[in-house]
Each structure stands twice: as C-alpha cells, then as structure tokens.
C-alpha atoms as a PDB file:
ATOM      1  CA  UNK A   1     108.918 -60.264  -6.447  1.00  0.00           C
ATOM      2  CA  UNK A   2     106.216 -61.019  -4.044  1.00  0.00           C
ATOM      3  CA  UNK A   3     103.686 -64.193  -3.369  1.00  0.00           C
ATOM      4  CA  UNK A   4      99.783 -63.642  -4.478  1.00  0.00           C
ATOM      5  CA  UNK A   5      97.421 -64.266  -1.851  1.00  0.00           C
ATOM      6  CA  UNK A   6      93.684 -64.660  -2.250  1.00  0.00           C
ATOM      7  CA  UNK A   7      91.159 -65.584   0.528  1.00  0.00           C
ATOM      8  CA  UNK A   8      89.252 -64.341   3.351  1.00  0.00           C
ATOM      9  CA  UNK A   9      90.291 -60.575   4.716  1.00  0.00           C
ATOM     10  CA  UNK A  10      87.869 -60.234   7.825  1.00  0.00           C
ATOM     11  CA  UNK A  11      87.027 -58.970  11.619  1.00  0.00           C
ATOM     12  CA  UNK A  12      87.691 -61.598  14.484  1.00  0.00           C
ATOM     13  CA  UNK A  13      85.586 -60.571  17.394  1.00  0.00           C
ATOM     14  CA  UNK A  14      85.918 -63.156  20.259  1.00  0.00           C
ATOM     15  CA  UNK A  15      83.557 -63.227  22.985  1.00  0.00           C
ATOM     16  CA  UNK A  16      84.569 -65.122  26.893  1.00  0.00           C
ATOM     17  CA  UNK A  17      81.652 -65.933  28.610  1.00  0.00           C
ATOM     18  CA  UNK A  18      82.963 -66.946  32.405  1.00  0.00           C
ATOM     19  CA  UNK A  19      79.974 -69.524  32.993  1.00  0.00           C
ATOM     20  CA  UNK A  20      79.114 -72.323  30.200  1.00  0.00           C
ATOM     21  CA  UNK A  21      76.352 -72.741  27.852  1.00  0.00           C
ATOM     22  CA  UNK A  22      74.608 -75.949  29.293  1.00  0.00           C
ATOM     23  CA  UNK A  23      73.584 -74.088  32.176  1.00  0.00           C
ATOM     24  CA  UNK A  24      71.626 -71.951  30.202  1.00  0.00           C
ATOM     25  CA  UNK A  25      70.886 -73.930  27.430  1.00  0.00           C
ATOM     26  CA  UNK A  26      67.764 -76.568  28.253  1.00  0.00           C
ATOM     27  CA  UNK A  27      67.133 -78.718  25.350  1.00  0.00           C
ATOM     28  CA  UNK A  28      63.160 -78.689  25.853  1.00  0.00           C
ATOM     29  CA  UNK A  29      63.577 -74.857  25.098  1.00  0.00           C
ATOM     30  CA  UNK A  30      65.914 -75.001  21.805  1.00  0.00           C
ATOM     31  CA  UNK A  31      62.642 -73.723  19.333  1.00  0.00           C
ATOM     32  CA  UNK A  32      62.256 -71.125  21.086  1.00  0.00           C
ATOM     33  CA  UNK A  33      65.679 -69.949  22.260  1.00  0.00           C
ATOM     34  CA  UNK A  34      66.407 -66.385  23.375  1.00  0.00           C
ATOM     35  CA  UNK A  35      69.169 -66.420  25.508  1.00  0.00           C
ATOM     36  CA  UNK A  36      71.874 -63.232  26.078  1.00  0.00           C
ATOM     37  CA  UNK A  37      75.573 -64.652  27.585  1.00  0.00           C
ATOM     38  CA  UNK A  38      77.284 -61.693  29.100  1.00  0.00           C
ATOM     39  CA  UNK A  39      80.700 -61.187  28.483  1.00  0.00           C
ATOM     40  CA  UNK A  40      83.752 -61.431  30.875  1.00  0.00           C
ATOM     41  CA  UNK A  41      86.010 -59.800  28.112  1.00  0.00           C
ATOM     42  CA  UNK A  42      86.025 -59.130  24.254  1.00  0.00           C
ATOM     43  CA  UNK A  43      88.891 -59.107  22.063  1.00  0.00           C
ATOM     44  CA  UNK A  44      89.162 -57.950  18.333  1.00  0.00           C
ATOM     45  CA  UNK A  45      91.606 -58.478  15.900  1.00  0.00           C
ATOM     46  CA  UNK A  46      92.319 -58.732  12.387  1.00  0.00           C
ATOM     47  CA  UNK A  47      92.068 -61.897  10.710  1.00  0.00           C
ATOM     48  CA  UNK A  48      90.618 -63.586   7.424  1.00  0.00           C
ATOM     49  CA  UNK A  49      93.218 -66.545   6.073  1.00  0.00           C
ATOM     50  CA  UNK A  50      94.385 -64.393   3.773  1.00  0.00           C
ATOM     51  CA  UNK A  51      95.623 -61.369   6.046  1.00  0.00           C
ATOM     52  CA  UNK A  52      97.411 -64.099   8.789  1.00  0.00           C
ATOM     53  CA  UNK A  53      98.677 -65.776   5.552  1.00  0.00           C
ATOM     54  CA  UNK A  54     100.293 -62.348   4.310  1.00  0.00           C
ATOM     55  CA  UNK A  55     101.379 -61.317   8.121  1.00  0.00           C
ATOM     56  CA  UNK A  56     102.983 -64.024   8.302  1.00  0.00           C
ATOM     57  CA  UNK A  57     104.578 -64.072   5.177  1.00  0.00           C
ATOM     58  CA  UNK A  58     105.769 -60.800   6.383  1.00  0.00           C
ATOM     59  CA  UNK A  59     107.044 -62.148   8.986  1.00  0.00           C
ATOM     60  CA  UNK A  60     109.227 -64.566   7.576  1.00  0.00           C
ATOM     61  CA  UNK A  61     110.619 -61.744   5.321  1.00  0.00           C
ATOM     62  CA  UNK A  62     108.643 -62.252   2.103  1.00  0.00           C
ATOM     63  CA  UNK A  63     106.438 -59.748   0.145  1.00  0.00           C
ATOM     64  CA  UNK A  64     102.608 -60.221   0.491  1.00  0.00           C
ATOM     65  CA  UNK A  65     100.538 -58.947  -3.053  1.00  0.00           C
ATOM     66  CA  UNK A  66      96.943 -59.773  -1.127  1.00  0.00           C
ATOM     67  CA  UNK A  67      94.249 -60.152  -3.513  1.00  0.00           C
ATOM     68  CA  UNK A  68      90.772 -59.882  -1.990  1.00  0.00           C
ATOM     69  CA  UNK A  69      88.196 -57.225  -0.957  1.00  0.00           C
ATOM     70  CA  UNK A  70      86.965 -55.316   2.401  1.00  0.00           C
ATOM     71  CA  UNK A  71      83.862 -53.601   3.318  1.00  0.00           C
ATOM     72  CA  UNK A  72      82.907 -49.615   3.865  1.00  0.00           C
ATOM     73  CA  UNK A  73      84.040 -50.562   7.496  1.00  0.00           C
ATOM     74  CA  UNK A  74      87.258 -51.579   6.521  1.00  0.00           C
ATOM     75  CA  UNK A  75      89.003 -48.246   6.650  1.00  0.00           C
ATOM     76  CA  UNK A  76      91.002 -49.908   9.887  1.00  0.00           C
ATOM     77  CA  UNK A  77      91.972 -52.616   8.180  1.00  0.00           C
ATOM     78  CA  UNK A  78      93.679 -51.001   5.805  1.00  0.00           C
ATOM     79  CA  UNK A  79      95.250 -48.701   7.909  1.00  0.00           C
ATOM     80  CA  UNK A  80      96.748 -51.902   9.731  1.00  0.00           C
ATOM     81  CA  UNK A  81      98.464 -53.361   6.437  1.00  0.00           C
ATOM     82  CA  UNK A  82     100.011 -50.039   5.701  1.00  0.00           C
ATOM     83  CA  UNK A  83     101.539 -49.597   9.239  1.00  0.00           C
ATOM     84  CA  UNK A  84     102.707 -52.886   8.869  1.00  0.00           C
ATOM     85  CA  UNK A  85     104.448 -52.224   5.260  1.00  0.00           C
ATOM     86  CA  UNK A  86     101.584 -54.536   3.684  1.00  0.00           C
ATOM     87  CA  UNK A  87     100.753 -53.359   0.342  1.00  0.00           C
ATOM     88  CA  UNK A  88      97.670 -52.575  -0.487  1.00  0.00           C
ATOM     89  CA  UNK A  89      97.345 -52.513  -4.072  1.00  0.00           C
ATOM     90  CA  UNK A  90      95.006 -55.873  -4.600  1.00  0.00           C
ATOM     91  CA  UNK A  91      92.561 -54.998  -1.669  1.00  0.00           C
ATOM     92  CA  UNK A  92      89.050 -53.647  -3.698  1.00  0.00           C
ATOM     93  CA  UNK A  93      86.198 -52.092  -1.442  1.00  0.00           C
ATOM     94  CA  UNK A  94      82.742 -52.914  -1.488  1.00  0.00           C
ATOM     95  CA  UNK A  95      80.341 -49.881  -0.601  1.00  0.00           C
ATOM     96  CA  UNK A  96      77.563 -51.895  -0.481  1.00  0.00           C
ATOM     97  CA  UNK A  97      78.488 -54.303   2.646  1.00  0.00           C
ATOM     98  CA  UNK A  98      80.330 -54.791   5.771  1.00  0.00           C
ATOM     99  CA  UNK A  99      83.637 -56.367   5.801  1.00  0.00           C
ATOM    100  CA  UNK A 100      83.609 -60.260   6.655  1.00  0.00           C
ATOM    101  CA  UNK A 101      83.379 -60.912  10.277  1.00  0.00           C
ATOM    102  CA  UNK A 102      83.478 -63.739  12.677  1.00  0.00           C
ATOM    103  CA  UNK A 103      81.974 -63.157  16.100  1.00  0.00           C
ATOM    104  CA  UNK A 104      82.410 -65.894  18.533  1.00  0.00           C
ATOM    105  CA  UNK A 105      81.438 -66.833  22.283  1.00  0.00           C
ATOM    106  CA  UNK A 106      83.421 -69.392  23.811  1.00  0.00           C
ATOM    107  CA  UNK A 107      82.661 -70.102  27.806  1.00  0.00           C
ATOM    108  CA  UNK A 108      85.075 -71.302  30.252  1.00  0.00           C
ATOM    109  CA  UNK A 109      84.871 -75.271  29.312  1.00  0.00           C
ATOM    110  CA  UNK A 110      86.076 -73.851  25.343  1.00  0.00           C
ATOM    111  CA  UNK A 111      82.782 -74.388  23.507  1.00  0.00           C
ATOM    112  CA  UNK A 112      81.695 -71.899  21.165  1.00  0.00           C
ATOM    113  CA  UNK A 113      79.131 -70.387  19.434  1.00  0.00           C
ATOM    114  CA  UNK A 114      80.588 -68.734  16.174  1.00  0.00           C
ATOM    115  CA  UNK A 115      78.892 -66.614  13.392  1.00  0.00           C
ATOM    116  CA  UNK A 116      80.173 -65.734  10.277  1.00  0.00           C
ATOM    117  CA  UNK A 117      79.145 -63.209   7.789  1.00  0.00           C
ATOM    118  CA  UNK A 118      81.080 -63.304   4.774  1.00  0.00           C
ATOM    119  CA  UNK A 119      80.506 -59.870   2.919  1.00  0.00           C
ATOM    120  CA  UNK A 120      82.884 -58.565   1.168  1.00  0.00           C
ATOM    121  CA  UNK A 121      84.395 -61.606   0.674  1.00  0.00           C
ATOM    122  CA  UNK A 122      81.682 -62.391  -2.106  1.00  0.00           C
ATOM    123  CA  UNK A 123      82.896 -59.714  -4.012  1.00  0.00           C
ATOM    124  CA  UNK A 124      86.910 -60.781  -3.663  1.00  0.00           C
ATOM    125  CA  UNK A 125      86.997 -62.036  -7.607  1.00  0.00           C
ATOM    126  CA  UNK A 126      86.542 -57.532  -8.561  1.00  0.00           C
ATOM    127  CA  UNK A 127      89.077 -56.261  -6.509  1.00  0.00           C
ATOM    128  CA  UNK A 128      92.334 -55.150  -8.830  1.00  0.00           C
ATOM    129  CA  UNK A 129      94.377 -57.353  -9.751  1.00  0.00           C
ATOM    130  CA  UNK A 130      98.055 -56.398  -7.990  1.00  0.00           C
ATOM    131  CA  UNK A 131      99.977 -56.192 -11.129  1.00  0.00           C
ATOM    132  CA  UNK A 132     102.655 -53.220  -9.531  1.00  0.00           C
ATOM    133  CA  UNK A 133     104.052 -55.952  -6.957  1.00  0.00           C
ATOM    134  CA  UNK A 134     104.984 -58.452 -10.035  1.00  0.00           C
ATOM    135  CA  UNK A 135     103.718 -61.969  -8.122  1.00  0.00           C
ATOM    136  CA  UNK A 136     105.577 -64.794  -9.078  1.00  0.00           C
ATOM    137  CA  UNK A 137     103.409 -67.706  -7.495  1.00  0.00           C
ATOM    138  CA  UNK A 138     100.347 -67.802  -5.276  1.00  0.00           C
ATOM    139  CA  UNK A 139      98.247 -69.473  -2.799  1.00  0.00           C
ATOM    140  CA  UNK A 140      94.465 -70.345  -3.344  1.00  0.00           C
ATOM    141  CA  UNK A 141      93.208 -69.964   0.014  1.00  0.00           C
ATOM    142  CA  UNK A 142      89.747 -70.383   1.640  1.00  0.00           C
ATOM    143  CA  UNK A 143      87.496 -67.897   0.718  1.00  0.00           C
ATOM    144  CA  UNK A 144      83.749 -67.395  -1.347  1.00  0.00           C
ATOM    145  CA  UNK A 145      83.015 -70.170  -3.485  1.00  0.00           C
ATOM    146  CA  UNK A 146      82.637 -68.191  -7.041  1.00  0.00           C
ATOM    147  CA  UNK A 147      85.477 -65.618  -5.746  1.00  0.00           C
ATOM    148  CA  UNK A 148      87.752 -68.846  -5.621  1.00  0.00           C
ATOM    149  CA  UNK A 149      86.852 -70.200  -8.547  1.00  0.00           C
ATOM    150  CA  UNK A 150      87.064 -67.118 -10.741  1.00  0.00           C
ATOM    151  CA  UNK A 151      90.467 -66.486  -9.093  1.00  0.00           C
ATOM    152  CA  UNK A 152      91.668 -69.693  -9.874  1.00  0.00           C
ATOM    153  CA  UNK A 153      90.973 -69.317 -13.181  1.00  0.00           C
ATOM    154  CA  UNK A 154      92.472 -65.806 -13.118  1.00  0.00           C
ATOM    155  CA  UNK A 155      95.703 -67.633 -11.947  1.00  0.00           C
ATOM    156  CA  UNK A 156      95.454 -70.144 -13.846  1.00  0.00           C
ATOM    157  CA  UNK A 157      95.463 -67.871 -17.092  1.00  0.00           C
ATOM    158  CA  UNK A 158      98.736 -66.019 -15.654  1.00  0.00           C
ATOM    159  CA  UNK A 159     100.968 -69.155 -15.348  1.00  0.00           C
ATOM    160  CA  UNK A 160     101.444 -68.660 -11.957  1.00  0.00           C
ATOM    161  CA  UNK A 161     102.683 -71.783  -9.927  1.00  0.00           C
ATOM    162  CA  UNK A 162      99.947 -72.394  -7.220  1.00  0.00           C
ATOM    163  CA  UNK A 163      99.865 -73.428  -3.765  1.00  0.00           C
ATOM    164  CA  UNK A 164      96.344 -74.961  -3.369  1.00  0.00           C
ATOM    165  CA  UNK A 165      94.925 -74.459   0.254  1.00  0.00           C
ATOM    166  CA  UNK A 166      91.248 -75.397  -0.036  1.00  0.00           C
ATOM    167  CA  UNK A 167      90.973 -75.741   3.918  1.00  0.00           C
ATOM    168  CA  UNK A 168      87.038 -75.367   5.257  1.00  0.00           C
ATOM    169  CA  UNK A 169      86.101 -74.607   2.156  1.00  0.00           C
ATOM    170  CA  UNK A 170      86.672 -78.137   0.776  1.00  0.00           C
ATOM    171  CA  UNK A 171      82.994 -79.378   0.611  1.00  0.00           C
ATOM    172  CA  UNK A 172      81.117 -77.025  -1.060  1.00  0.00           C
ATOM    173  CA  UNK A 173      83.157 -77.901  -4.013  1.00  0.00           C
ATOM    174  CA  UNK A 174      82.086 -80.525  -6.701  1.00  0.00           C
ATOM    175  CA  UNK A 175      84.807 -83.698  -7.544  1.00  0.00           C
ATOM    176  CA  UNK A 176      85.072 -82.352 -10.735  1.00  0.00           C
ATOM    177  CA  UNK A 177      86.191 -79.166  -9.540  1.00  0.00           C
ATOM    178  CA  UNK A 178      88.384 -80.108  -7.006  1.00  0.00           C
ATOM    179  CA  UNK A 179      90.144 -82.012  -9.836  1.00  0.00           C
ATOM    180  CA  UNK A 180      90.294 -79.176 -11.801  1.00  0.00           C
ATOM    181  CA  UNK A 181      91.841 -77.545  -8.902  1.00  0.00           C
ATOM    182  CA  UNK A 182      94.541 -80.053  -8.064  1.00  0.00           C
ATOM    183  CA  UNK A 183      95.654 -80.228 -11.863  1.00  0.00           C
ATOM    184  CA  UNK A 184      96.281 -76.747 -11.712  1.00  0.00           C
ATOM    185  CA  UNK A 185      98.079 -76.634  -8.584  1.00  0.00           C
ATOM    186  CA  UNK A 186     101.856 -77.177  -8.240  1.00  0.00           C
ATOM    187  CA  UNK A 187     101.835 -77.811  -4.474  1.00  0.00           C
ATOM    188  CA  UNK A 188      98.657 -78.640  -2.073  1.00  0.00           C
ATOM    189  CA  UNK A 189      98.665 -77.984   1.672  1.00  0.00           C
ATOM    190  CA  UNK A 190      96.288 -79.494   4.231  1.00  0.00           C
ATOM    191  CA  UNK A 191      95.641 -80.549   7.691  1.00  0.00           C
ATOM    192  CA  UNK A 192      94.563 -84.054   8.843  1.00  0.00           C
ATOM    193  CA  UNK A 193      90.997 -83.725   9.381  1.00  0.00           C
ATOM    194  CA  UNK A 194      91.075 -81.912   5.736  1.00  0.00           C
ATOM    195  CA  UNK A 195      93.107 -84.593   4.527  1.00  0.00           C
ATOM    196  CA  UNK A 196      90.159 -86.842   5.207  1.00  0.00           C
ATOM    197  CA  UNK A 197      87.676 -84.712   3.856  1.00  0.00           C
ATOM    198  CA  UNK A 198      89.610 -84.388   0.276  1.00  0.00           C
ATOM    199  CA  UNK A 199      89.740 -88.075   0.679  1.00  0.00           C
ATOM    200  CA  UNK A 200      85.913 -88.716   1.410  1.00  0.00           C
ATOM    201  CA  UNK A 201      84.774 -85.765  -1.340  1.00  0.00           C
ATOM    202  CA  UNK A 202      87.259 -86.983  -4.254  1.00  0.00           C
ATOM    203  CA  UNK A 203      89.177 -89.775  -3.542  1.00  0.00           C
ATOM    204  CA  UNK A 204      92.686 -88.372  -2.881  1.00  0.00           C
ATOM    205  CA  UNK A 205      95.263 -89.238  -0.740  1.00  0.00           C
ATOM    206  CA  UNK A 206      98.436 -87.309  -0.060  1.00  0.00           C
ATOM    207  CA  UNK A 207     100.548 -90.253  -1.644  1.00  0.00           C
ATOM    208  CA  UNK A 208      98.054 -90.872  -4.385  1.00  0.00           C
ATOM    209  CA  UNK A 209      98.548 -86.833  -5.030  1.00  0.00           C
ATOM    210  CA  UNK A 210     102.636 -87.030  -4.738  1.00  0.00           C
ATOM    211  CA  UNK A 211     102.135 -90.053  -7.504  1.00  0.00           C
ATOM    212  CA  UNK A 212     100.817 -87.428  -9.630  1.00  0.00           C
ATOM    213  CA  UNK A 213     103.847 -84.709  -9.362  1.00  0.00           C
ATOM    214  CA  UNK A 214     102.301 -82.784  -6.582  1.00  0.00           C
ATOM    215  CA  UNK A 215     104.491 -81.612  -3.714  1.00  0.00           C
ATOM    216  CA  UNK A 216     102.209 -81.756  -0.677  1.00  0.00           C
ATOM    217  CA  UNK A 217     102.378 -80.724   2.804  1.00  0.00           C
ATOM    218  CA  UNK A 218     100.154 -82.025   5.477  1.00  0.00           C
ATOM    219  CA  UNK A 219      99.680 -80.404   8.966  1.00  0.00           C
ATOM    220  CA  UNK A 220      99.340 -82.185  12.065  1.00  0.00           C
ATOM    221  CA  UNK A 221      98.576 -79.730  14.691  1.00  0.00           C
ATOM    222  CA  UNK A 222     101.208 -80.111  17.570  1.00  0.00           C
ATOM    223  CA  UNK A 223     102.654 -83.026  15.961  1.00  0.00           C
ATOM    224  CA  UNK A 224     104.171 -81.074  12.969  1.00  0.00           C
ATOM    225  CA  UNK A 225     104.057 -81.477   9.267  1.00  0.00           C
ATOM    226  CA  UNK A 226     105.100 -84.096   7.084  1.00  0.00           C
ATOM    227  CA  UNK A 227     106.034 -83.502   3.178  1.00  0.00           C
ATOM    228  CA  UNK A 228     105.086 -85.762   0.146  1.00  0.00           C
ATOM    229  CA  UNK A 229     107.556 -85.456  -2.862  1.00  0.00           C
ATOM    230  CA  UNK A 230     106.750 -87.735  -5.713  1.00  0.00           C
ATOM    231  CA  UNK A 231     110.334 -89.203  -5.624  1.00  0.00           C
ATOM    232  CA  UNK A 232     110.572 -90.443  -2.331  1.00  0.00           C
ATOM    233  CA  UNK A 233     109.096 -93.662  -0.664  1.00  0.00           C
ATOM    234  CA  UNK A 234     107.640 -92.093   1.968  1.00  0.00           C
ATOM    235  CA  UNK A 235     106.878 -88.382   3.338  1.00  0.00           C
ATOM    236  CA  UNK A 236     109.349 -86.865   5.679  1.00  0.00           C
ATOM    237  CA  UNK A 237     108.151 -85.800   8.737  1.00  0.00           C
ATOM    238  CA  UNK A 238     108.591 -82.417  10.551  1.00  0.00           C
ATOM    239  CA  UNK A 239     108.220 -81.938  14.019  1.00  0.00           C
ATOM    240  CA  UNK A 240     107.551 -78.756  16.182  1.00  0.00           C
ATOM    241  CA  UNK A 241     108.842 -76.966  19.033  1.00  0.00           C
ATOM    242  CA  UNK A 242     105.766 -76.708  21.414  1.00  0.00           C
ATOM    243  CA  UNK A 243     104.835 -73.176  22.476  1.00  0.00           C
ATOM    244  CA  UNK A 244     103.482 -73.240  25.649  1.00  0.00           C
ATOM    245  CA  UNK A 245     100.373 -71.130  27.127  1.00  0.00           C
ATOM    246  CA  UNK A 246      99.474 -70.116  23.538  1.00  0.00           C
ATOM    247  CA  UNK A 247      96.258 -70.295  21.810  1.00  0.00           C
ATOM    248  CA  UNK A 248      96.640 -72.061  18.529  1.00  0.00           C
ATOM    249  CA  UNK A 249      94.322 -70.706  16.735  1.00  0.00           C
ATOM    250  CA  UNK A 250      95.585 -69.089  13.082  1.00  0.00           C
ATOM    251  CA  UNK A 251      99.383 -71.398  13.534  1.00  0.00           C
ATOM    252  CA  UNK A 252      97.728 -73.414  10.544  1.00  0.00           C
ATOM    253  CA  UNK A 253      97.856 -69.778   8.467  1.00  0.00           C
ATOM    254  CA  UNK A 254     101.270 -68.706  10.044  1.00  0.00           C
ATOM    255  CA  UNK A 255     102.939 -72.165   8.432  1.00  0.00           C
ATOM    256  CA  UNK A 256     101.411 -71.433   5.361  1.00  0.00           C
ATOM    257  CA  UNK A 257     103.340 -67.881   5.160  1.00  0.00           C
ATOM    258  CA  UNK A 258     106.502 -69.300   6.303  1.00  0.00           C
ATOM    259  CA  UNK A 259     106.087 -72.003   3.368  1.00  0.00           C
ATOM    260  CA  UNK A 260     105.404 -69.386   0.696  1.00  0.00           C
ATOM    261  CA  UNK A 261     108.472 -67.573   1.762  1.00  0.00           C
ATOM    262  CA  UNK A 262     110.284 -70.583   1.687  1.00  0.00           C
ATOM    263  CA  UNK A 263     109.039 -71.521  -1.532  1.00  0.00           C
ATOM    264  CA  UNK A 264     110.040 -67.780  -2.929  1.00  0.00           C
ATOM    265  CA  UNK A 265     113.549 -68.257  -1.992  1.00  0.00           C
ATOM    266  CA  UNK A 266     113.808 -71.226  -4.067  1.00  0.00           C
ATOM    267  CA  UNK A 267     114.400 -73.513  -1.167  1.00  0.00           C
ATOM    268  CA  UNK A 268     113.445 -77.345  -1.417  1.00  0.00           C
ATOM    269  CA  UNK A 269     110.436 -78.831   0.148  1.00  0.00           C
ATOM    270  CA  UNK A 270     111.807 -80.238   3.400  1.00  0.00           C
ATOM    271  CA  UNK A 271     113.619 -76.700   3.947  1.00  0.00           C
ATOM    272  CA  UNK A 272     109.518 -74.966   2.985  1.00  0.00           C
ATOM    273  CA  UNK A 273     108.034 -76.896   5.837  1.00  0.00           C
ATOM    274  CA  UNK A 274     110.700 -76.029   8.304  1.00  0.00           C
ATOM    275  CA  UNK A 275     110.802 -72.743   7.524  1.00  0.00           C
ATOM    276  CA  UNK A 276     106.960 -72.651   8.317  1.00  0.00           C
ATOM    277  CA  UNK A 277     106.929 -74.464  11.349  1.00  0.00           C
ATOM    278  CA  UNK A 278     109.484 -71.580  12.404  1.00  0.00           C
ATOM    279  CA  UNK A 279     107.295 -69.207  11.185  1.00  0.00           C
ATOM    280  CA  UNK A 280     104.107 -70.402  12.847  1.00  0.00           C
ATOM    281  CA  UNK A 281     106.431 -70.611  16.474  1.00  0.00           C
ATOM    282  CA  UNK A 282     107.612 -66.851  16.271  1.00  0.00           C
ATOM    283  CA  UNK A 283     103.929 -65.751  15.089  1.00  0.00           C
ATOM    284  CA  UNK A 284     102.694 -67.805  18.150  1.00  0.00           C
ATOM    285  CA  UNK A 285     105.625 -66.297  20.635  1.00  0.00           C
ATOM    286  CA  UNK A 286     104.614 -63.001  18.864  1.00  0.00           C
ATOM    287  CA  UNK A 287     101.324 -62.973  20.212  1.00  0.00           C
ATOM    288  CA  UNK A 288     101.962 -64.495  23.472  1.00  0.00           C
ATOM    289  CA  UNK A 289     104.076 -62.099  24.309  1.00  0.00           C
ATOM    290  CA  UNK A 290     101.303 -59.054  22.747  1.00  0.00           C
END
C-alpha cells in the first residue's frame, strides 16, 4: 500500500548575499535596473512539495507512489529517490524542458529575491500513472494549474480518498473550482495565512468546512496545528516542540508526510496531526544536524 502524491518535483538553489538589497537598490533607478549581488555561499537541494512531501513520508515509515514529472536535467533527481528507496514509477520526463527550479537570493536582513520556473511541472498530468505501488489515498498538492486539475479528476475517477493541499496555489483557482475541489476531498490541510485566502476566494472557514464532513487540519507555524472534526465543538489544538537554530522552511511539507502516514495506518485525526508535528521535528533535527 502506499500514499499518491502529486505536486511540484523541482531544484532549490538558494543564494546568501552578505550585504542587503537597499544598499544597492535606489528606487529612482527601478526601470532601469541591472544590478549583480555576489554571493557569500550557494546551496542546492532537492525540493518541489511533492518530493519533501514523499521524503517525509519516508521518513515517518510510509510508502511514497509520487506522481509528477522532471526535466532532461533531472537525471540527479532521480538518482536521489532511488538511493533513498523512493520509487520511481510515477515520475514522467519531459525532453523538451528543464526541471522546475527555484533560485533565490536572500541578504543578511532575510529578504529575498526568488524566481521560479515551473517546467516540467506543466507537463505533471502525462507522467504514468503509478499503478505497481497500489495507492490507497492521496494528497493534491501545489503544483501547475491544468496538471492539478486533470489530476484531480484522475483521482477523483479512482475513488481514492483525498487529502486536499491547495497551499500557494489557492488563487489562481476559480470558486467554482475550489468547490469542486473540496467536495471531492475527504480531508483539507492548510496554514493560517492560506486559511484566509480560502476564506477571502470562496467563503470557507475551517468550521464551516468540518460542518460539511471534512476533517481539516490547520497549521500554525511554531504554534502547532489544530484539527477540525465535524463532531466536536471545537478543534483540538496541537502544539510543537520548538527546534532551535533551524530554518523552517519545507516543516509545512514534512507535517504533511507525517499526516499521510498517519492517515495510512488508520490512526484517528488527533493521532494524524501528532504524528506530523513529529515528523516535521525529526525532518527539521535531520537537517540541522546535515
């Protein structure tokens, strides 16, 4: 048995620049910019929602059945999933474009400058369906617009109980099919500041949703989660173990592979959301520790 997971499979390539960007950037001079910030370090990693979703998934003990698409540079990310027992069996390749990549320069006050090329991602909705690995629910995570909606529907068709995850993705969506993705969702997972955006775009709040039969979970950064189940009175909250010195960028993806796995195992809500704020701590502790 394994958990489906659709979404974004891309490069991460942070840039530090040791200086900031307002000492360069004069607002007289901003239609006609040409400015180069020079680098104190670089990292590069492997990232996309979808492939910290599934490594953490991993993590938590679960089977990952990604479903998504890399470029003709994506040779190394597939290399990475295998060496990490990640199957590979949903992951198309697209000939005719790069893999999806974020490059971002951040200077020493944490402002960035990001860029984001999506690629391969557009073409997410062709790769091969991972029929060998047997899923028996999924997650609808952020991704290309028509790549989500065709794989919804794809889901849809296969009766598979669905974890919506909309995340940034949230506004290029119509009300109608945001709708159309909530009624064919079993749970919905979302941070605050989404939580006001799926408010603003269609009118839903998380106990408006859990009055409908949804199970949702709600992220509050270092605050925890809390957990909306249509028979109680009130969502149960979940706090978190701080993890000091870490960057916490990606612990939003790592809680949503702890939930799957919790959700896998047949455990109940309350037990889902601790198991991913677990998860999220010993991805986080993972990387602090490299």
């Amino acid at each position: 048995m394994s958990v489906l997971i659709t979404g974004s499979i891309a490069y991460d390539t942070i840039f530090r620049h040791a200086g900031t960007f307002s000492e360069n950037l004069k607002p007289e001079a901003l239609d006609c910019l040409n400015l180069t910030f020079q680098a104190a370090d670089m990292e590069r990693s492997i990232g996309g929602c979808a492939a910290n979703i599934a490594a953490a998934l991993k993590l938590a003990g679960g089977t990952p059945a990604l479903w998504g698409c890399v470029g003709r540079d994506g040779a190394d990310i597939m290399a990475h999933f295998r060496l990490n027992d990640i199957p590979t069996d949903g992951i198309g390749v697209a000939a005719d474009c790069y893999t999806s990549q974020c490059v971002i320069t951040t200077d020493r006050l944490g402002n960035q400058l990001a860029t984001f090329y999506p690629g391969a991602l557009r073409h997410a909705h062709e790769a091969p369906y991972p029929e060998r690995l047997d899923p028996a629910l999924a997650i609808l995570a952020p991704g290309c617009r028509d790549s989500m909606l065709k794989q919804a529907a794809a889901i849809r068709d296969r009766r598979l109980p669905m974890v919506l995850d909309l995340g940034q993705t949230l506004p290029v969506f119509t009300r109608d099919e945001i709708d159309a993705f909530v009624e064919a969702s079993r749970w919905i997972a979302f941070s605050d500041y989404e939580a006001e955006l799926l408010r603003d775009r269609a009118g839903l709040t998380p106990d408006a949703l859990a009055r409908e039969g949804k199970i949702v979970f709600q992220t509050h950064g270092s605050a925890g989660s809390s957990v909306w189940t249509p028979e109680a009175e009130a969502p149960v909250l979940i706090p978190v173990e701080e993890v000091p010195n870490v960057n916490p960028v990606g612990a939003g993806d790592a809680y949503r592979g702890g939930l799957l796995r919790g959700l896998e195992m047949g455990l109940d809500p309350v037990e889902c959301a601790k198991l991913g704020t677990e998860t999220a701590r010993r991805t986080l502790l993972k990387r602090s520790a490299g």
